[in-house]
C-alpha atoms as a PDB file:
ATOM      1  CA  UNK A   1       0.000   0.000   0.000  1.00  0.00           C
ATOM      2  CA  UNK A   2       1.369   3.289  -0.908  1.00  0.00           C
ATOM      3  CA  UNK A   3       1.311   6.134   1.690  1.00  0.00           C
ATOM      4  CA  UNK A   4       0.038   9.146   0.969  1.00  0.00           C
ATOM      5  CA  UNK A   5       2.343  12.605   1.137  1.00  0.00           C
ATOM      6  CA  UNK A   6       1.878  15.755   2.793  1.00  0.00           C
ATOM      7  CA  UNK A   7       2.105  18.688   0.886  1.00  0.00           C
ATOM      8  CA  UNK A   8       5.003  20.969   1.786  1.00  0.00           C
ATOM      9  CA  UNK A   9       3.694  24.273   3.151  1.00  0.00           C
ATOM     10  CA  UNK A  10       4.344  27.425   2.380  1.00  0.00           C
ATOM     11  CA  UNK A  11       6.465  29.678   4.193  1.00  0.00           C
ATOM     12  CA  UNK A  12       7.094  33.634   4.846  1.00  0.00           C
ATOM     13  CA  UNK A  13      10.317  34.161   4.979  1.00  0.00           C
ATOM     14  CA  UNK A  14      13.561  31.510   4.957  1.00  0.00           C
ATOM     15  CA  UNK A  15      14.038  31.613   8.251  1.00  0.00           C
ATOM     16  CA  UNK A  16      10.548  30.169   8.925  1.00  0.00           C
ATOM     17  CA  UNK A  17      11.265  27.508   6.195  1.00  0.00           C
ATOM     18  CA  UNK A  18      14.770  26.431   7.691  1.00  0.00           C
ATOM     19  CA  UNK A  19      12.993  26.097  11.548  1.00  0.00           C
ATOM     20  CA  UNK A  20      10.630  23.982   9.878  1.00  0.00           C
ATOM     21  CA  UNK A  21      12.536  21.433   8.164  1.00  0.00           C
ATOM     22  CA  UNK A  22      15.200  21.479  11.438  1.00  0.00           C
ATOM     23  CA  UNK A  23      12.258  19.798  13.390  1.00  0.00           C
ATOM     24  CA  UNK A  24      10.244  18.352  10.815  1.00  0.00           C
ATOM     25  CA  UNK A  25      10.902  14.887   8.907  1.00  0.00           C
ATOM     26  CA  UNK A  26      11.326  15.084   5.223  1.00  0.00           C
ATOM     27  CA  UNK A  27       9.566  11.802   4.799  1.00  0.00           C
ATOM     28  CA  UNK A  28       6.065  12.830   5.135  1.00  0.00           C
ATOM     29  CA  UNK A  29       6.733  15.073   2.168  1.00  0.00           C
ATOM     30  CA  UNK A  30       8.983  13.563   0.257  1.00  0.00           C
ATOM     31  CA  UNK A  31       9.697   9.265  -1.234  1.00  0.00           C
ATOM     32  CA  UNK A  32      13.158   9.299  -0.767  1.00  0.00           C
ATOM     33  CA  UNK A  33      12.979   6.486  -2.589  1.00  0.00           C
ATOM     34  CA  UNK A  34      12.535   7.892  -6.308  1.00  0.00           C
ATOM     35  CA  UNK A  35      15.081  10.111  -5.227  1.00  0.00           C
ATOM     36  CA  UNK A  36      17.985  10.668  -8.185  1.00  0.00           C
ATOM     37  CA  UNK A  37      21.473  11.942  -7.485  1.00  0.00           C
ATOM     38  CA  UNK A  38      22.581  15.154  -9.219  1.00  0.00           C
ATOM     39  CA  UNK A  39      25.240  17.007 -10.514  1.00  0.00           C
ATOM     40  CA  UNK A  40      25.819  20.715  -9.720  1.00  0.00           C
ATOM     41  CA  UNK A  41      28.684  21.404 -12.095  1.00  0.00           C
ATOM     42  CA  UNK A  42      28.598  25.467 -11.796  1.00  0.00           C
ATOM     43  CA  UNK A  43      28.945  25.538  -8.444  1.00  0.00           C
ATOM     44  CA  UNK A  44      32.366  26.381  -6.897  1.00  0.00           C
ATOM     45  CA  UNK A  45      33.689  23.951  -4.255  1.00  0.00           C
ATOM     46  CA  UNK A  46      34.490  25.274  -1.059  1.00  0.00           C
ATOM     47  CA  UNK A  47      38.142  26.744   0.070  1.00  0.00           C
ATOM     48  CA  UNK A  48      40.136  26.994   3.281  1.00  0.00           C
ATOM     49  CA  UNK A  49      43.123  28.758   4.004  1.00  0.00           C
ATOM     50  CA  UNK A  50      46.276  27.152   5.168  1.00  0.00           C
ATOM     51  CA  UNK A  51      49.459  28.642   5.997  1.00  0.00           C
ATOM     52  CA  UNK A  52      52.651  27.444   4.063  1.00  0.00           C
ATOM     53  CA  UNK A  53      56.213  28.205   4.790  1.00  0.00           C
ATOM     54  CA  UNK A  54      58.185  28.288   1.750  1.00  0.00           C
ATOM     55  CA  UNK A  55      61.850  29.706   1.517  1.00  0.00           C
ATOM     56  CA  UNK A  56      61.670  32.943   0.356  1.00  0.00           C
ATOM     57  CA  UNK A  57      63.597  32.217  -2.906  1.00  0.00           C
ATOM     58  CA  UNK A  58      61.511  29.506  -3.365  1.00  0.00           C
ATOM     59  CA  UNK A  59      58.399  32.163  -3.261  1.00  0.00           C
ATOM     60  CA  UNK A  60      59.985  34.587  -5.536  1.00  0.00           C
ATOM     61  CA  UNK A  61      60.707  32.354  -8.065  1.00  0.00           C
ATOM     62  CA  UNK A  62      57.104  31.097  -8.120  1.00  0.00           C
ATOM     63  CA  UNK A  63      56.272  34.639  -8.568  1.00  0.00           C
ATOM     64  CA  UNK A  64      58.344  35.416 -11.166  1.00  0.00           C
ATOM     65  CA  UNK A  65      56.564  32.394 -13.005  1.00  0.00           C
ATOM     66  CA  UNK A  66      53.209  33.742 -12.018  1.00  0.00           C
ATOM     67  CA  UNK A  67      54.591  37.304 -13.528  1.00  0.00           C
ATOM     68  CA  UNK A  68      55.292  35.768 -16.464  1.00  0.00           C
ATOM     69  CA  UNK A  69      52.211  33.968 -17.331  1.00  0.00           C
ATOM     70  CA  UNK A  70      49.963  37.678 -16.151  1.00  0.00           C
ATOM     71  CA  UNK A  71      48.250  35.042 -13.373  1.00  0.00           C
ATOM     72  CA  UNK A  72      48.230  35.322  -9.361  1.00  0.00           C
ATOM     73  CA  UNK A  73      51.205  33.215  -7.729  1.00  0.00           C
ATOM     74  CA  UNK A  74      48.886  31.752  -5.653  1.00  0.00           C
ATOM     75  CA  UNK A  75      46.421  30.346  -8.554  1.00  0.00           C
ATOM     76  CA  UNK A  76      49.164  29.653 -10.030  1.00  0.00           C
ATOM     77  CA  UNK A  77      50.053  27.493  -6.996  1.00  0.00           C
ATOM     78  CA  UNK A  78      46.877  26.163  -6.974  1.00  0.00           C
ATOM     79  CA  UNK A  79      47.066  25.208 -10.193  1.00  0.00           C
ATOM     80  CA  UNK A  80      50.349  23.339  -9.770  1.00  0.00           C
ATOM     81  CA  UNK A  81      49.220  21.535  -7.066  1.00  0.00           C
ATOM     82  CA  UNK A  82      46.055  20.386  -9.042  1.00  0.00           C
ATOM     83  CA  UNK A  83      48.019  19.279 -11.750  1.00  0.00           C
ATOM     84  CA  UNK A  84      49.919  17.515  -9.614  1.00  0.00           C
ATOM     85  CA  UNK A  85      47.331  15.309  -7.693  1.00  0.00           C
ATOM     86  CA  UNK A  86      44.802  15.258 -10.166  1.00  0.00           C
END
């Protein structure tokens, strides 16, 4: 036997809409079961900052290479390092 769903209300504001689904279960409204995965490809992924010592000739010679292709040393750190692992 199927279960019927609740409708999802409608809300003022997000606020009201995010206390709502913190206390309420998503399962009377939705059938997580016909649920498909998706891709999001325009969205950027999420950064944190670290702290690197590098010798300081190290750093100016990275920067001279960043110079030289008209791109920020540190994307063009980032970029190393991508090649690198990926």
């Amino acid at each position: 036997m199927k279960r019927r769903l609740e409708p999802v209300p409608s809300f003022a504001s997000e606020a009201e809409e995010r206390a709502y689904w913190e206390r309420e279960d998503s399962t009377r409204h939705l059938d997580w079961s016909k649920a498909t995965r998706v891709r999001l490809p325009n969205l950027k992924p999420g950064t944190t900052a670290i702290s690197l010592r590098l010798p300081v000739g190290l750093l100016e010679q990275i920067k001279i290479a960043a110079n030289k292709r008209d791109v920020p040393y540190q994307s063009l750190i980032k970029m190393w390092l991508s090649e690198k692992v990926g």
